[in-house]
Protein backbone atom coordinates (compact mmCIF):
# COMPACT_ATOMS: atom_id res chain seq x y z
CA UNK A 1 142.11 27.74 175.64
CA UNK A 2 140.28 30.54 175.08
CA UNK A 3 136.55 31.34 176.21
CA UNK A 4 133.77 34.15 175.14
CA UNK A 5 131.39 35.47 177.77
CA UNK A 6 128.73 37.44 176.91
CA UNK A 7 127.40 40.24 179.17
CA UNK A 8 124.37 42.04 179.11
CA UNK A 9 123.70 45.13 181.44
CA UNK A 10 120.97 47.34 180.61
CA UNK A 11 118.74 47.12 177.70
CA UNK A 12 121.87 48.04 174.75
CA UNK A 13 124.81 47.13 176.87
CA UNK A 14 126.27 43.60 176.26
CA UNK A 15 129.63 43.11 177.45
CA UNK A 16 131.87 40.51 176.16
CA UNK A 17 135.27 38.79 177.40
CA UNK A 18 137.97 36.55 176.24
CA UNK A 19 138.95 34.45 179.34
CA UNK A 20 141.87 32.49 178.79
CA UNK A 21 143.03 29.26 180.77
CA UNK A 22 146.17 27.46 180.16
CA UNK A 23 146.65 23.72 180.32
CA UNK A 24 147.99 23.38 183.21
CA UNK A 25 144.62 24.75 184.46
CA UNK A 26 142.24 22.37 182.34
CA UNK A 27 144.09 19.27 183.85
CA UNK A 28 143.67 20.31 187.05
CA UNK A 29 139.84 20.74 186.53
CA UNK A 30 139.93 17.57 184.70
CA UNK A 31 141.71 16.13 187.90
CA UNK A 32 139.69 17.36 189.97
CA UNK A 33 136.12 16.61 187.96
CA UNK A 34 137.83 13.12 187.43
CA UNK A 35 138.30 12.98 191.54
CA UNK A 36 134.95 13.18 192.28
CA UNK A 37 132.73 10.11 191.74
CA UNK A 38 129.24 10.33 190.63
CA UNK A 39 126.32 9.33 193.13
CA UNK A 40 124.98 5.97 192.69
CA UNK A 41 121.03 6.28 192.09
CA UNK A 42 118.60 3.74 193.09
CA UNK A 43 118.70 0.07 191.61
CA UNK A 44 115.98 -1.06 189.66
CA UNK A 45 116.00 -4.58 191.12
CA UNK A 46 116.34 -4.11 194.92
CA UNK A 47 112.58 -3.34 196.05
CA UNK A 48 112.48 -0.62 198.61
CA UNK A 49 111.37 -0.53 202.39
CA UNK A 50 108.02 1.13 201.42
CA UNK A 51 107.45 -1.31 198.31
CA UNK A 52 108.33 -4.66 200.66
CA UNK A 53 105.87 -2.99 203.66
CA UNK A 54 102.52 -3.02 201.03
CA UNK A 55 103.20 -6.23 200.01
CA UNK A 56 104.01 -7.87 203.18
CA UNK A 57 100.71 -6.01 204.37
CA UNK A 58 98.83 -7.13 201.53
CA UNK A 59 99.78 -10.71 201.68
CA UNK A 60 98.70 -10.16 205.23
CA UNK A 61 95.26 -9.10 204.64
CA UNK A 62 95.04 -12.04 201.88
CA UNK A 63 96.15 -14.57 204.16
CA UNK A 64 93.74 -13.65 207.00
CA UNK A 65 90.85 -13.20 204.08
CA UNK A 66 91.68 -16.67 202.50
CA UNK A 67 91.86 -18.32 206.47
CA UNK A 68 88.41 -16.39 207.40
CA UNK A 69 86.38 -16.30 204.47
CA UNK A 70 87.39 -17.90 201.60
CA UNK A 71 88.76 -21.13 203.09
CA UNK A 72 86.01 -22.12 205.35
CA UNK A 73 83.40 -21.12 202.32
CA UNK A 74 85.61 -23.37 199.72
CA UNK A 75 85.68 -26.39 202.57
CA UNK A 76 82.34 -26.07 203.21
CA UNK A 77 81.47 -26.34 199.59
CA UNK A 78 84.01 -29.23 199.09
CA UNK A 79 82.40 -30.83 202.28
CA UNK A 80 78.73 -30.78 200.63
CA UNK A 81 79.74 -31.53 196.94
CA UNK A 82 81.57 -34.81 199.06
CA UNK A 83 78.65 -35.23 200.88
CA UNK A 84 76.51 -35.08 197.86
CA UNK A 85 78.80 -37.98 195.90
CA UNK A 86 78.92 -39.85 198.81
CA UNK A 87 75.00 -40.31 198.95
CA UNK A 88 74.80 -40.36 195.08
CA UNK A 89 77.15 -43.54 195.42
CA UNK A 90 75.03 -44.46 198.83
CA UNK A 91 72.03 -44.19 196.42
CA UNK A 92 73.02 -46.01 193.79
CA UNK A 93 74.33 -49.00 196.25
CA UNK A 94 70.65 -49.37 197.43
CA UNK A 95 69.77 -49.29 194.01
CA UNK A 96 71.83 -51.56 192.17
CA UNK A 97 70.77 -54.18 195.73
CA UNK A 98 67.41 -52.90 195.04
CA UNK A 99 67.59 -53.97 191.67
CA UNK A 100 69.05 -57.41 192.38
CA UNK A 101 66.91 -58.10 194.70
CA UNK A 102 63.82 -57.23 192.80
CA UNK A 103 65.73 -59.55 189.86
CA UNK A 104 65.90 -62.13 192.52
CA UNK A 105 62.33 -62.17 193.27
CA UNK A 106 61.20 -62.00 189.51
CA UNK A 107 63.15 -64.94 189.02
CA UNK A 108 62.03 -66.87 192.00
CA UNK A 109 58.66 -66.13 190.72
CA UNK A 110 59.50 -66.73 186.54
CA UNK A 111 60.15 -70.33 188.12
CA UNK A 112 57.35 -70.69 190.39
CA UNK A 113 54.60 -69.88 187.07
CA UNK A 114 57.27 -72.49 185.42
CA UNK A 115 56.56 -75.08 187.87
CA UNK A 116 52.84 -73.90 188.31
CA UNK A 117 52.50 -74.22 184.56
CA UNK A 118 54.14 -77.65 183.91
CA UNK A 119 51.88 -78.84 186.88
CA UNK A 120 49.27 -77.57 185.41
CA UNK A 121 50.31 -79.53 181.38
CA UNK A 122 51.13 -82.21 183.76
CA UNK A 123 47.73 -82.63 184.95
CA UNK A 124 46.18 -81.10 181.96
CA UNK A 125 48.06 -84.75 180.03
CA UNK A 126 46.91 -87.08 182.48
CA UNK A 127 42.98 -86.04 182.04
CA UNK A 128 43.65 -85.95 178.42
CA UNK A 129 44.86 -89.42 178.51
CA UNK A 130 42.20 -90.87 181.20
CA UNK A 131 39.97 -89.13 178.39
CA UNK A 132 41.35 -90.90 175.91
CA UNK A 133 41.63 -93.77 177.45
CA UNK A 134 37.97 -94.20 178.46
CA UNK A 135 37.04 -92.68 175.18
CA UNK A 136 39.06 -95.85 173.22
CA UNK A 137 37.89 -98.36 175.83
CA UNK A 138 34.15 -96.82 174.58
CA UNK A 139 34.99 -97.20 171.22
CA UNK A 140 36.68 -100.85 171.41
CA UNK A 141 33.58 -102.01 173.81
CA UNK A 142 31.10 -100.46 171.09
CA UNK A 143 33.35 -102.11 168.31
CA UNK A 144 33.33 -105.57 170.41
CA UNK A 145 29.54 -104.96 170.36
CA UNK A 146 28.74 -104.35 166.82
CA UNK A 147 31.47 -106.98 166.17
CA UNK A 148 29.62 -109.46 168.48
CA UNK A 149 26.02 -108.52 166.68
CA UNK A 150 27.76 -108.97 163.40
CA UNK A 151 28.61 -111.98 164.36
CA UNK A 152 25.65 -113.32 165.88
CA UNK A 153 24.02 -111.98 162.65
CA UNK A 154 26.44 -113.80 160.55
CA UNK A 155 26.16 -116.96 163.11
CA UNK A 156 22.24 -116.25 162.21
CA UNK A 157 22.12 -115.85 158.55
CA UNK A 158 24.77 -118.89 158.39
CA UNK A 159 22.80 -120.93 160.05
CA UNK A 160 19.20 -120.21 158.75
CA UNK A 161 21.75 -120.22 155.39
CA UNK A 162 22.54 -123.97 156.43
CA UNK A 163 19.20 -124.92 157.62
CA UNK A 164 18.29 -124.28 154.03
CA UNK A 165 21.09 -125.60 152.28
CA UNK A 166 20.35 -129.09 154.31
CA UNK A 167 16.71 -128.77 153.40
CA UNK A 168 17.07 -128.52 150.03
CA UNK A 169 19.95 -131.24 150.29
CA UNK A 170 17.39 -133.32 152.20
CA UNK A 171 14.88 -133.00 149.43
CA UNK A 172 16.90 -133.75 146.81
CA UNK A 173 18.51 -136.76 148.42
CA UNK A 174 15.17 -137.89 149.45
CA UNK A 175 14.02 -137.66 145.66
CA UNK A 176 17.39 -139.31 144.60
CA UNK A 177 16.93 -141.80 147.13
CA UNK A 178 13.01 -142.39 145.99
CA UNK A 179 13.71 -142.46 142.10
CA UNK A 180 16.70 -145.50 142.82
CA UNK A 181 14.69 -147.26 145.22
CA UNK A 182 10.83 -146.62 144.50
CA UNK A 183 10.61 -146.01 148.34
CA UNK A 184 9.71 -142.78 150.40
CA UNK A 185 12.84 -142.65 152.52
CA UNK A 186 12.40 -141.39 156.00
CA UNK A 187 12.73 -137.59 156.43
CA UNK A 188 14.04 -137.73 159.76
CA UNK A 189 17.25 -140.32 158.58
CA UNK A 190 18.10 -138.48 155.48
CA UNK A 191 18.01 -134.89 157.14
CA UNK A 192 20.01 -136.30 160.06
CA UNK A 193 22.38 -137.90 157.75
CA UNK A 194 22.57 -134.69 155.60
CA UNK A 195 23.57 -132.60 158.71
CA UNK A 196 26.21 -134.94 160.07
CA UNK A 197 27.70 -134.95 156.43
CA UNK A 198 27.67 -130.70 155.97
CA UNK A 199 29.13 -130.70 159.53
CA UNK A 200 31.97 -133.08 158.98
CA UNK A 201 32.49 -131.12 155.74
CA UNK A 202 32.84 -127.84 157.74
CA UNK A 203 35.04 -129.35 160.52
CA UNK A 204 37.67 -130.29 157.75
């Protein structure tokens, strides 16, 4: 094989040669290039030394951060938020027995105005009836007492009616009596006889 090299010396000079190699020649360098392995570089997986010392010191420094400041901040935060539910739900306990109890005594009292207020129609009922009661015994003893003067009245007029009625009867027997007989008959007979007659009639 045959190879050019180029010289230059000086400013116009350039030398030039023909170097020649045979084969023999270009399979030993190709032996001996092929002898000599290449250099492994680095791996882009395995981490190096330096790499694994900044994390292990940074997950150092986060650890002791997170177990000095942030932990005991975050528990003391969880610790009052608990704190706060528990007395929401201790609030709302008394509350809710707060509430039942007042319901309790509302009710308690909802039936004591319930039994105060029938008492009180109770009572109201009985007065009303006494009321009435001596109100109709009022009215039925002033209707027995007109009823007993309309009575008497009637009794009256009847009778001063009757004494009239046996009067006149009386005369007009008496005049009967006279005209059949030519006689005066006695008063005293005729009215006594008139009176036992009307009587008898009125018994029947």
């Amino acid at each position: 094989m045959l190879i050019a090299v180029a010289t230059q010396r000086g400013s116009s000079l350039i030398e030039v040669r023909v170097v020649g190699t045979t084969d023999e020649e270009e399979s030993e360098e190709g032996e001996a290039h092929s002898d000599v392995e290449p250099k492994d570089g680095p791996s882009p997986i395995a981490p190096e030394l330096k790499e694994l010392a900044w994390g292990a010191g940074a997950f150092v420094v986060f650890a002791v951060l997170m177990r000095l400041v942030l932990y005991p901040r975050m528990k003391t935060g969880m610790e009052a938020r608990y704190a706060s539910i528990r007395a929401g739900h201790e609030n709302a306990d008394a509350t809710r027995v707060a509430a039942r109890a007042e319901v309790s005594e509302y009710q308690a009292q909802l039936a004591a105005v319930r039994a105060e207020a029938a008492a009180r129609v109770d009572v109201a009922r009985q007065t009303l009836e006494a009321e009435r009661q001596e109100r109709l015994a009022e009215a039925n003893a002033r209707i027995a007492e007109r009823r007993s003067e309309a009575v008497a009245r009637v009794e009256a007029e009847r009778e001063a009616a009757r004494a009239q009625i046996e009067e006149a009867v009386a005369g007009l027997v008496s005049n009967i009596t006279e005209l059949a007989t030519g006689k005066q008959p006695d008063d005293a007979l005729v009215s006594g006889a008139v009176s036992s007659a009307m009587t008898a009639a009125v018994a029947q």
